[in-house]
PDB file of N, CA and C in Angstrom:
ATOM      1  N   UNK A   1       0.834  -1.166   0.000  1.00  0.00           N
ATOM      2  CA  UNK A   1       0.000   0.000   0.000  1.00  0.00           C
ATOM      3  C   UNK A   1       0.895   1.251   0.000  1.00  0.00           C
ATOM      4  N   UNK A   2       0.653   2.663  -1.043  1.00  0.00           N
ATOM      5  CA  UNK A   2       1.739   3.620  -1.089  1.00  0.00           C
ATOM      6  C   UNK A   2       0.708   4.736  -0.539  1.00  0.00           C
ATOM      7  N   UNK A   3       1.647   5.527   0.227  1.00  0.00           N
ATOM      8  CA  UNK A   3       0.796   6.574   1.036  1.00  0.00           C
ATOM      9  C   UNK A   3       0.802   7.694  -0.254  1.00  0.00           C
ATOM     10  N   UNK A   4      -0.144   7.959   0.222  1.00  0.00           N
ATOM     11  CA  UNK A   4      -0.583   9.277  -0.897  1.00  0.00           C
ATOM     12  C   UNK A   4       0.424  10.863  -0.972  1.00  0.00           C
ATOM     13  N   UNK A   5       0.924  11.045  -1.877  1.00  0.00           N
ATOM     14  CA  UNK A   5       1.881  12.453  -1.926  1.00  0.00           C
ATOM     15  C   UNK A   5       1.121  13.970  -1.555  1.00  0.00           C
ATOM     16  N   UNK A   6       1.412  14.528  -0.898  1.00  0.00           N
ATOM     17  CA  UNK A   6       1.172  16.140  -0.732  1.00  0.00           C
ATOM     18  C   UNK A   6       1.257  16.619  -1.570  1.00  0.00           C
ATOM     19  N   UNK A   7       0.958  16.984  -2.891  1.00  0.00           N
ATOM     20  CA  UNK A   7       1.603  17.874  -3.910  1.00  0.00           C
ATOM     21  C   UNK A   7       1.951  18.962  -3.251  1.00  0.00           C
ATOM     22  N   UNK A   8       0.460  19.910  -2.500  1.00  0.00           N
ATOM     23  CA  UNK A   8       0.394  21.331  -2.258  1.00  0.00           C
ATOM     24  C   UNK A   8       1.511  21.318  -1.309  1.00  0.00           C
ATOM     25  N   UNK A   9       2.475  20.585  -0.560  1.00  0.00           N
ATOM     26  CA  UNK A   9       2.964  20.676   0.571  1.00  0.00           C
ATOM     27  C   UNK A   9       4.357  21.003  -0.322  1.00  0.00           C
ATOM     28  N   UNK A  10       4.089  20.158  -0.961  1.00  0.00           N
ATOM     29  CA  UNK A  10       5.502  19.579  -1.780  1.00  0.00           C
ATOM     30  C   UNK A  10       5.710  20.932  -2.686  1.00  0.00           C
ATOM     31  N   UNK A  11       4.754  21.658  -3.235  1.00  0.00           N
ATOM     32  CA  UNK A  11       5.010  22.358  -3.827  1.00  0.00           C
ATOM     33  C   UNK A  11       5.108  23.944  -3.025  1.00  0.00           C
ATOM     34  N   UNK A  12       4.666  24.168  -1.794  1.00  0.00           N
ATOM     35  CA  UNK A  12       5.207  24.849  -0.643  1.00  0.00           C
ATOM     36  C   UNK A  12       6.641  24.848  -0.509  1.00  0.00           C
ATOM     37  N   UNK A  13       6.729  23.845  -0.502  1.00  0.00           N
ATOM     38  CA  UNK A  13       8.734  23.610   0.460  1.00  0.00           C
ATOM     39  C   UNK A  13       9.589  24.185  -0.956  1.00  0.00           C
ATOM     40  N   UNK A  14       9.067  23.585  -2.322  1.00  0.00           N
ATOM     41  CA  UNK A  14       9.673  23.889  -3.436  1.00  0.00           C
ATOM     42  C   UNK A  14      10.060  25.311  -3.587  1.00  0.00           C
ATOM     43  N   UNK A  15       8.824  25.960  -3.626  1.00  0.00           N
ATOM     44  CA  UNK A  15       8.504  27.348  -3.535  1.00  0.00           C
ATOM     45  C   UNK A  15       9.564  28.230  -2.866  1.00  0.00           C
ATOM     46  N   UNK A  16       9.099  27.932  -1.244  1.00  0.00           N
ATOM     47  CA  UNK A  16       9.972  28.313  -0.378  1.00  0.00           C
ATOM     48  C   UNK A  16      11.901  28.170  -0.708  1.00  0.00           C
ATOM     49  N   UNK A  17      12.091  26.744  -0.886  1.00  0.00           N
ATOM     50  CA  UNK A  17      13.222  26.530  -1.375  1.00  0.00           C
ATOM     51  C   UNK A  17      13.765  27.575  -2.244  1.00  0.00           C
ATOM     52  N   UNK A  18      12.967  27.970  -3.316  1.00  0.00           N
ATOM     53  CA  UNK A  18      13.228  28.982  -4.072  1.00  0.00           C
ATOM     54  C   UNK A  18      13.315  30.480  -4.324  1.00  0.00           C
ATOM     55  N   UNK A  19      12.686  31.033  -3.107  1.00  0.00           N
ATOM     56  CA  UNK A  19      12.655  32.134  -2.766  1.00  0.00           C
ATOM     57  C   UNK A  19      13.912  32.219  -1.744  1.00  0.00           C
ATOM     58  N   UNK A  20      14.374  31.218  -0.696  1.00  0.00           N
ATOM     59  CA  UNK A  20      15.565  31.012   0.105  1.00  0.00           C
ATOM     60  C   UNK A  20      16.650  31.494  -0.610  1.00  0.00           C
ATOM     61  N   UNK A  21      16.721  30.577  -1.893  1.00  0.00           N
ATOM     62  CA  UNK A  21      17.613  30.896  -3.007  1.00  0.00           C
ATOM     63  C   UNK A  21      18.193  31.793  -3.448  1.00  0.00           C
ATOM     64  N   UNK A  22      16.804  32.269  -3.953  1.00  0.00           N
ATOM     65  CA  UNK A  22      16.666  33.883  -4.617  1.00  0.00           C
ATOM     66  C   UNK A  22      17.405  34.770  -3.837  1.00  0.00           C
ATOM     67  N   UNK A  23      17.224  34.692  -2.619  1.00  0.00           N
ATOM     68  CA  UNK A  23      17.418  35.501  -1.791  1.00  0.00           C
ATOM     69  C   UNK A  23      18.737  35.783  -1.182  1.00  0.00           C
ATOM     70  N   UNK A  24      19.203  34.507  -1.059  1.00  0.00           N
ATOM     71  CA  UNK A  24      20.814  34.298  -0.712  1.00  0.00           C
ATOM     72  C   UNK A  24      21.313  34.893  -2.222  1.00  0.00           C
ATOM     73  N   UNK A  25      21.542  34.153  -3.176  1.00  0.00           N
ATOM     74  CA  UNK A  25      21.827  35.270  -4.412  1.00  0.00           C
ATOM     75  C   UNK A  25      21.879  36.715  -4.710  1.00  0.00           C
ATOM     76  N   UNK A  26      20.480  37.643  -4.047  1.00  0.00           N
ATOM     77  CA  UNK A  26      20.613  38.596  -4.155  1.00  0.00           C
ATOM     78  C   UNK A  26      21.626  38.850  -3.224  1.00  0.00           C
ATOM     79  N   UNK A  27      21.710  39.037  -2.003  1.00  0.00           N
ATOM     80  CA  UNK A  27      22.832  39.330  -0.933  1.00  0.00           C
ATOM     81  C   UNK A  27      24.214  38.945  -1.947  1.00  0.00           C
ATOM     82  N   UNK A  28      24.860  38.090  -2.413  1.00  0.00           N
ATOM     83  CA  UNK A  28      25.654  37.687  -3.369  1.00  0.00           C
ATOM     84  C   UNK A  28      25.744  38.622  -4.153  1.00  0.00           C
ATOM     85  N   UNK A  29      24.676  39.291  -4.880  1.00  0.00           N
ATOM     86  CA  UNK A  29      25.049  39.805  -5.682  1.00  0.00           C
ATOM     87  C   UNK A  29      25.261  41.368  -5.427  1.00  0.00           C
ATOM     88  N   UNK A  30      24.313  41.907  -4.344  1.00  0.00           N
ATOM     89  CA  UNK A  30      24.970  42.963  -3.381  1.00  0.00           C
ATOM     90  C   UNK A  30      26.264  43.122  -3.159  1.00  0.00           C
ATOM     91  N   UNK A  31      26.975  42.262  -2.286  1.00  0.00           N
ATOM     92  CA  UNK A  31      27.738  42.382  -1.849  1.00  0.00           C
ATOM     93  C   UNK A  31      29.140  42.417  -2.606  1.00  0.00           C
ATOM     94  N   UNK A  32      28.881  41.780  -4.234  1.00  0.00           N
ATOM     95  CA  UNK A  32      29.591  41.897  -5.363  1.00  0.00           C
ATOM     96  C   UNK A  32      29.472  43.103  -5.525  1.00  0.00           C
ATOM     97  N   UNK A  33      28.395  43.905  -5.614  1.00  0.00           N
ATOM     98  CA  UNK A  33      28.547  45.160  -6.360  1.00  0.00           C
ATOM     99  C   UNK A  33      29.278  46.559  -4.849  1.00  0.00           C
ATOM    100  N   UNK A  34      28.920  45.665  -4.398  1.00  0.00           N
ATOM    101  CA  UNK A  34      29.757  47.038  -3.009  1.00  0.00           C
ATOM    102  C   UNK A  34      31.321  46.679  -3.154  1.00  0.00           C
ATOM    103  N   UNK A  35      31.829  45.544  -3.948  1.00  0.00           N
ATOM    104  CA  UNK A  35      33.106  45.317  -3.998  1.00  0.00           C
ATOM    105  C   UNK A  35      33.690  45.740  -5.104  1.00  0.00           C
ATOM    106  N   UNK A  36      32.076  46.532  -5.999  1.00  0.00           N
ATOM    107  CA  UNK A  36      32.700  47.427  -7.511  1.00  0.00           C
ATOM    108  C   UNK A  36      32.558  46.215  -8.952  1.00  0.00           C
ATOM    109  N   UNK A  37      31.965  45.018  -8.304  1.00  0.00           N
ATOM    110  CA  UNK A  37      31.070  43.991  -9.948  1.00  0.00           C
ATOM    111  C   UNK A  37      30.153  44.408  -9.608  1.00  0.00           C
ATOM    112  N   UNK A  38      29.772  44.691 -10.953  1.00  0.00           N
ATOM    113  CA  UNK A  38      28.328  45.284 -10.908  1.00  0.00           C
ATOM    114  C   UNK A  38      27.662  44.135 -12.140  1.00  0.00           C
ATOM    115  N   UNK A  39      28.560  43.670 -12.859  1.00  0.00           N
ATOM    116  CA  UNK A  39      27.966  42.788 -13.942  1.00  0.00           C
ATOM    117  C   UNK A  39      27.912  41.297 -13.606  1.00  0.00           C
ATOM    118  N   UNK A  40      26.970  41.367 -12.630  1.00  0.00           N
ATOM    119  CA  UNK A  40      25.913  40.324 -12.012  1.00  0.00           C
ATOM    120  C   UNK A  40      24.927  39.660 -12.224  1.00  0.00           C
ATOM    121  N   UNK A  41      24.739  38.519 -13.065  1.00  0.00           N
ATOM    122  CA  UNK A  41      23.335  37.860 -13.006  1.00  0.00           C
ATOM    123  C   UNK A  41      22.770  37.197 -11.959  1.00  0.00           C
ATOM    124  N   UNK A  42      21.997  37.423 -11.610  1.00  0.00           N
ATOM    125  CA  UNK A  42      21.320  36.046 -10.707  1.00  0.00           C
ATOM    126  C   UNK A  42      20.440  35.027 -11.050  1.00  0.00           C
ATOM    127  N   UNK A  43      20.238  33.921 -11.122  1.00  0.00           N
ATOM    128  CA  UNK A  43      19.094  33.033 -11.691  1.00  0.00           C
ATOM    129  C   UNK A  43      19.047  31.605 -10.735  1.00  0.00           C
ATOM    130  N   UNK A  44      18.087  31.417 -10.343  1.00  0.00           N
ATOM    131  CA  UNK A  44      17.590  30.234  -9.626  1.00  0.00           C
ATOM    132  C   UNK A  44      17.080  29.171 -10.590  1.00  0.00           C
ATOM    133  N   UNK A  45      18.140  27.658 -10.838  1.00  0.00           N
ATOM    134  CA  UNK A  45      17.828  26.652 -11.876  1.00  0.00           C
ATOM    135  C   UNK A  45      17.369  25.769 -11.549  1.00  0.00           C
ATOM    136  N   UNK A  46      16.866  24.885 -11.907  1.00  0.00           N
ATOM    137  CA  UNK A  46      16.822  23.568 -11.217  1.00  0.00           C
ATOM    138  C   UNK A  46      17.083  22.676 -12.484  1.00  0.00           C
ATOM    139  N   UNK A  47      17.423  21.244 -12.078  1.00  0.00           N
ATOM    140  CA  UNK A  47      18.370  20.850 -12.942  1.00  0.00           C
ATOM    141  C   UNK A  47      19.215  19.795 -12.233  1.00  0.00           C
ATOM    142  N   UNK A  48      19.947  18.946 -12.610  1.00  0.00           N
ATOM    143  CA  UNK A  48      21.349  18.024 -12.305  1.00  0.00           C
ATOM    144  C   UNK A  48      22.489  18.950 -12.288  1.00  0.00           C
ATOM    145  N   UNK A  49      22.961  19.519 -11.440  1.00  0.00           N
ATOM    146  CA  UNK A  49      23.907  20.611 -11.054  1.00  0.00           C
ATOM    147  C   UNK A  49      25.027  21.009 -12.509  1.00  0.00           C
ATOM    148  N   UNK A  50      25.555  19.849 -12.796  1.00  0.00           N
ATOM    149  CA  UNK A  50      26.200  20.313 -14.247  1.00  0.00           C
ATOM    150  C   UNK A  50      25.736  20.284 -15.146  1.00  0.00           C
ATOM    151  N   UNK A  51      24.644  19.634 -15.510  1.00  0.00           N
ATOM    152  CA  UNK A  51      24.005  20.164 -16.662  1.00  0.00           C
ATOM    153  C   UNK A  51      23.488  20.934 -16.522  1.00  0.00           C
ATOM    154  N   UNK A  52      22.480  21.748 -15.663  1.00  0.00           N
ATOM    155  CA  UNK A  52      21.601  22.907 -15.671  1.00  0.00           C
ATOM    156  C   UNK A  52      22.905  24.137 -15.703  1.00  0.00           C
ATOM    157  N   UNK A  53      24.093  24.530 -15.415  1.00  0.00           N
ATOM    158  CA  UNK A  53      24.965  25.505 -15.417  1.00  0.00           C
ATOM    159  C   UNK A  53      24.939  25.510 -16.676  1.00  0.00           C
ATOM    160  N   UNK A  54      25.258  23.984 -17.174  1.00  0.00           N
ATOM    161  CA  UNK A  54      25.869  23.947 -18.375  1.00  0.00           C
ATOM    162  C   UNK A  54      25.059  24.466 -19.474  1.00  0.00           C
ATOM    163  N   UNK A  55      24.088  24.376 -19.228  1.00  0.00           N
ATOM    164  CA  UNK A  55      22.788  24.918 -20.210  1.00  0.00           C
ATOM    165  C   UNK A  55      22.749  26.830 -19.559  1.00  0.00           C
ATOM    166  N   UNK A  56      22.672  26.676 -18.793  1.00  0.00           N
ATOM    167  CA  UNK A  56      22.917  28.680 -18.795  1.00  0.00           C
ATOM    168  C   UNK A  56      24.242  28.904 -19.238  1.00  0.00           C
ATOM    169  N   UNK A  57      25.326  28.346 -19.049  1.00  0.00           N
ATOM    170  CA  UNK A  57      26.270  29.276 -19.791  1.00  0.00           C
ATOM    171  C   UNK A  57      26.373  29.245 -21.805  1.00  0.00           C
ATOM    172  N   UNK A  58      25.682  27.842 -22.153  1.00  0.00           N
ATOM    173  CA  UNK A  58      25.608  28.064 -23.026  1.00  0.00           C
ATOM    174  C   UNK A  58      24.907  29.351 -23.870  1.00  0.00           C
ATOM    175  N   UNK A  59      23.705  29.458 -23.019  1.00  0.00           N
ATOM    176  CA  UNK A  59      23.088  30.492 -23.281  1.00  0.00           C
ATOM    177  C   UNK A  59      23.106  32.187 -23.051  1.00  0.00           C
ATOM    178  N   UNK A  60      24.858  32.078 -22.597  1.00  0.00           N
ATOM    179  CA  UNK A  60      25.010  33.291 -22.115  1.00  0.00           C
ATOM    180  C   UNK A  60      26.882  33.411 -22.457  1.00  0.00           C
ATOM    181  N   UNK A  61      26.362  34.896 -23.293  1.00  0.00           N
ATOM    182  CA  UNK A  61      27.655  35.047 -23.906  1.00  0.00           C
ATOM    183  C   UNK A  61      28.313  35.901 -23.269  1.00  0.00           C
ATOM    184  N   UNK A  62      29.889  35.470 -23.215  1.00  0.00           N
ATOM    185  CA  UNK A  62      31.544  36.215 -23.020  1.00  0.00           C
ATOM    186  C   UNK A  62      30.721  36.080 -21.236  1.00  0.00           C
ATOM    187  N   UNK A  63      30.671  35.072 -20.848  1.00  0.00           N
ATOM    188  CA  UNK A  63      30.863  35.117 -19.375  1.00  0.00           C
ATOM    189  C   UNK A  63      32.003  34.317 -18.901  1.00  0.00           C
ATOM    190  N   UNK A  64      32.315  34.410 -17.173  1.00  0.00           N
ATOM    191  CA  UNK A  64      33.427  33.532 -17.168  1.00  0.00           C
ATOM    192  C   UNK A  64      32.578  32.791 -15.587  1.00  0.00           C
ATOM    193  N   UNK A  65      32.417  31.701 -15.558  1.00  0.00           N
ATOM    194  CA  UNK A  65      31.700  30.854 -14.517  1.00  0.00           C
ATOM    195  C   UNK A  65      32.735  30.835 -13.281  1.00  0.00           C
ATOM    196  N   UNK A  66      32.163  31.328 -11.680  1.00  0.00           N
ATOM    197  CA  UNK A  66      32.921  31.333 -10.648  1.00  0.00           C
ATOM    198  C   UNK A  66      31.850  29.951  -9.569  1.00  0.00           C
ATOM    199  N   UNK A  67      32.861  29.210  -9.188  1.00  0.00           N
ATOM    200  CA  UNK A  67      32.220  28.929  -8.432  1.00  0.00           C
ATOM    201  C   UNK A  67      32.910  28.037  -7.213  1.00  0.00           C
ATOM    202  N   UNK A  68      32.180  27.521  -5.714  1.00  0.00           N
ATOM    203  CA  UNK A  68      33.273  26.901  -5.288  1.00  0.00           C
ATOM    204  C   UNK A  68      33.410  25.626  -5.384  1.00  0.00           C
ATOM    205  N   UNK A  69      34.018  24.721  -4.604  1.00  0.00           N
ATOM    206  CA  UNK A  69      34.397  23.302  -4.725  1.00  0.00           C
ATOM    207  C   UNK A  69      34.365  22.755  -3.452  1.00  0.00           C
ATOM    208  N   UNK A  70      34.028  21.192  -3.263  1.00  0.00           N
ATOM    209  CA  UNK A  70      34.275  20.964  -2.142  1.00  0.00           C
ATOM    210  C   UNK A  70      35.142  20.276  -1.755  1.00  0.00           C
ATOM    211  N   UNK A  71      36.249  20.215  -3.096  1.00  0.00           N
ATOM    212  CA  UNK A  71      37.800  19.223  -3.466  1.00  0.00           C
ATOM    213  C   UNK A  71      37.584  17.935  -2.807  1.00  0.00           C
ATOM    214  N   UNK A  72      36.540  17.433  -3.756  1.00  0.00           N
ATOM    215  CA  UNK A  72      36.473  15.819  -3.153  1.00  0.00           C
ATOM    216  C   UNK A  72      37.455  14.998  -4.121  1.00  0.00           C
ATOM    217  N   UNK A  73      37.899  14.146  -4.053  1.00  0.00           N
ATOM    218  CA  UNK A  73      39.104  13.092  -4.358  1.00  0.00           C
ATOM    219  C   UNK A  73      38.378  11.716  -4.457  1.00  0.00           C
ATOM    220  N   UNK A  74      39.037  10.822  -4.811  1.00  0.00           N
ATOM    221  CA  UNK A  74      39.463   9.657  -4.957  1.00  0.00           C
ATOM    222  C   UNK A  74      37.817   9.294  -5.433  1.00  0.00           C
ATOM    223  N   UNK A  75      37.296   8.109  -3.769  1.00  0.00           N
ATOM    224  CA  UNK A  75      36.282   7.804  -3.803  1.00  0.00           C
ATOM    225  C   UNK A  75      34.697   8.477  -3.909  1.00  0.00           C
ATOM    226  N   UNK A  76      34.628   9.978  -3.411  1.00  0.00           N
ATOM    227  CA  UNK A  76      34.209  10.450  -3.110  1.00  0.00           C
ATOM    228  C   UNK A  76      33.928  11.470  -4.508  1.00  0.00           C
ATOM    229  N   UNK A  77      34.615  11.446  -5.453  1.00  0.00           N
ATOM    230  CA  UNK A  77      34.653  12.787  -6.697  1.00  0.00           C
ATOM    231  C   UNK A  77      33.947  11.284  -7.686  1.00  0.00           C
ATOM    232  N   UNK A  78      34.407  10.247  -7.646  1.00  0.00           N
ATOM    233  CA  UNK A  78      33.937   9.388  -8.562  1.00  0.00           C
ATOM    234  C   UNK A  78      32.441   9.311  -8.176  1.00  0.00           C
ATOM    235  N   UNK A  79      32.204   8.706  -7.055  1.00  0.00           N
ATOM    236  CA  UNK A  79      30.662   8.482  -6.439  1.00  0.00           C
ATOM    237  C   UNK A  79      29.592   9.742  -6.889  1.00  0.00           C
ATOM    238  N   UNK A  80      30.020  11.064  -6.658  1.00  0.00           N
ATOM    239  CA  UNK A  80      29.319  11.765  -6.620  1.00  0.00           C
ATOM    240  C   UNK A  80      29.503  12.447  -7.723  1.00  0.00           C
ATOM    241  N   UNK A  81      30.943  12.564  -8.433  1.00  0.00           N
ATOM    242  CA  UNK A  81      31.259  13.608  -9.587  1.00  0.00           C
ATOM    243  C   UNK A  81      31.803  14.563  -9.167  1.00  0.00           C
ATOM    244  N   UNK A  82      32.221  15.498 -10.143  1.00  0.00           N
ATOM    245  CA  UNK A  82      32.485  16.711  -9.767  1.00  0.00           C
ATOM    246  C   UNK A  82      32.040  17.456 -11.111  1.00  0.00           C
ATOM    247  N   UNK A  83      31.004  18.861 -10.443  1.00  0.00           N
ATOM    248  CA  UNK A  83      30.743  19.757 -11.287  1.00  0.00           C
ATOM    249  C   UNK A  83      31.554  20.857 -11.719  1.00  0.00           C
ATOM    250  N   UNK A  84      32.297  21.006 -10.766  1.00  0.00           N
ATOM    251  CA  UNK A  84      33.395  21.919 -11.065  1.00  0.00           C
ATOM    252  C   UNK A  84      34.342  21.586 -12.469  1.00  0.00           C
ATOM    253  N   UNK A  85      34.833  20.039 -12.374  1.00  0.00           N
ATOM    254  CA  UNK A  85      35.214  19.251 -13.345  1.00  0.00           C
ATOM    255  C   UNK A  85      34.715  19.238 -14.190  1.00  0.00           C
ATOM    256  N   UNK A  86      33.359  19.081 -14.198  1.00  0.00           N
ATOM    257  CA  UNK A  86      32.648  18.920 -15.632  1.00  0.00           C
ATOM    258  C   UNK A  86      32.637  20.276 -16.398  1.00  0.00           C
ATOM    259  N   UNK A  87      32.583  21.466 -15.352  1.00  0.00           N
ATOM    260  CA  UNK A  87      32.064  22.687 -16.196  1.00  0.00           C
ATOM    261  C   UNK A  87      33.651  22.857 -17.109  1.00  0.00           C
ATOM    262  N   UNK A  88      34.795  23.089 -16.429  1.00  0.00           N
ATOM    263  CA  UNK A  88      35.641  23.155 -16.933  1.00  0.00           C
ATOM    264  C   UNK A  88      36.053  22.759 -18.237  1.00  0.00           C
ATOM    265  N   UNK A  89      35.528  20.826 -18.008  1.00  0.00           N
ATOM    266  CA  UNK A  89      35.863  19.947 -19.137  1.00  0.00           C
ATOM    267  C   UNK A  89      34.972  20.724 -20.234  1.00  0.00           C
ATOM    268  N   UNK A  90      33.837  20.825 -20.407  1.00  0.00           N
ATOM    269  CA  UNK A  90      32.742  20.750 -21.401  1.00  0.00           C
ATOM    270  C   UNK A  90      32.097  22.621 -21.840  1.00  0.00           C
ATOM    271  N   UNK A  91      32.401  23.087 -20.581  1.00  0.00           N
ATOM    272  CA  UNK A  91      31.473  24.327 -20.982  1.00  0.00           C
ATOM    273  C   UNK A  91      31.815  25.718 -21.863  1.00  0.00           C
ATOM    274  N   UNK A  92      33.373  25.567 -22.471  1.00  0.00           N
ATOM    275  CA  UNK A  92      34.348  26.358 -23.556  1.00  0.00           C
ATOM    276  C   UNK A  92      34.024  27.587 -22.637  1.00  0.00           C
ATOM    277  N   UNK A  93      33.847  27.910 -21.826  1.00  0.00           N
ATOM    278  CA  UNK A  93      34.482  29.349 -21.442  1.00  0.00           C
ATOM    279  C   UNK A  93      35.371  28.607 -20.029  1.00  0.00           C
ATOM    280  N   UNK A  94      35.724  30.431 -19.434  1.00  0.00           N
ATOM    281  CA  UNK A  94      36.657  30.167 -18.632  1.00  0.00           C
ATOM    282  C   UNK A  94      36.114  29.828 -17.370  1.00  0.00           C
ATOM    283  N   UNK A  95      36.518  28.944 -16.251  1.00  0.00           N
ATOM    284  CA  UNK A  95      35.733  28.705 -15.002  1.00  0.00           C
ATOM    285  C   UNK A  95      36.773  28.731 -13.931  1.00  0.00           C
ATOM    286  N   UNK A  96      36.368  29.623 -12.860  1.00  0.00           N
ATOM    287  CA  UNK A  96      37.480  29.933 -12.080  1.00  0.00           C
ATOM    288  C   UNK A  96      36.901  28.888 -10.749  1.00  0.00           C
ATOM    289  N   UNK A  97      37.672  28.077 -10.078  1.00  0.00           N
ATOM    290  CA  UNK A  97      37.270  27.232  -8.895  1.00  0.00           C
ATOM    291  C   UNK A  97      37.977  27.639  -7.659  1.00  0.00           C
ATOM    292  N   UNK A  98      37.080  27.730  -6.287  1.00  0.00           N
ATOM    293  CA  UNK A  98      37.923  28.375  -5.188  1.00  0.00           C
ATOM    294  C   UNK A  98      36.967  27.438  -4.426  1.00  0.00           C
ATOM    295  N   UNK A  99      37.955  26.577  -3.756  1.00  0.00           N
ATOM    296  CA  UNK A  99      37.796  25.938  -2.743  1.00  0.00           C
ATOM    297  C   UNK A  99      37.949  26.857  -1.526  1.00  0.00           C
ATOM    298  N   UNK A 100      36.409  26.359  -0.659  1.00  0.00           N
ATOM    299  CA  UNK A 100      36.104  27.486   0.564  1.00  0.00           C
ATOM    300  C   UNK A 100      36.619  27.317   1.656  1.00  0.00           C
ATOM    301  N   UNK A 101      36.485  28.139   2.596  1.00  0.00           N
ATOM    302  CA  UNK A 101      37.315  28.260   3.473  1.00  0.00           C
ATOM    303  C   UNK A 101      36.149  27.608   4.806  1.00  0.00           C
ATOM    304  N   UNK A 102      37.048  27.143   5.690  1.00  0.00           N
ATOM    305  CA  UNK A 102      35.843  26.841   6.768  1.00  0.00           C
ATOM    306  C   UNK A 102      36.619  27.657   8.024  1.00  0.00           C
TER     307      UNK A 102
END
């Protein structure tokens, strides 16, 4: 017997999820422009993490993709991948990677 799905709930948390997003981004992109970038997009995707980038940068010309990493290795970059890797490999522009600081 399968219990019945919430859509409306499901589509609440989604929602929410996405406005969270939005929102952390804008601050991002604030705080870029108080540092003097002002040539900022923001966009909330959804998607398989390297392909959905990979599909906005296609669609977006003379950019250069920043993003961070969580320098996984061995077992751990195979299991899960790495998007950082992929954008690099596949996406013909330039992609700068900065592993974060804790």
């Amino acid at each position: 017997m399968m219990a019945p799905i919430d859509t409306d709930r499901f589509g609440a948390y989604a929602k929410e999820a996405d406005d969270d997003a939005a929102q952390y981004l804008h601050g991002v992109k604030e705080s870029l422009g108080q540092q003097g970038i002002t040539s900022v997009d923001e966009r909330v995707i959804h998607g398989q993490a390297a392909n959905a980038v990979l599909g906005l940068v296609e669609e977006t010309a003379d950019c250069l993709v920043t993003m961070t990493s969580h320098g996984r290795s061995g077992i751990g970059r195979w299991v899960l991948g790495s998007v950082a890797d992929r954008l690099a490999r596949h996406s013909g522009r330039p992609v700068l990677v900065i592993r974060p600081t804790d």
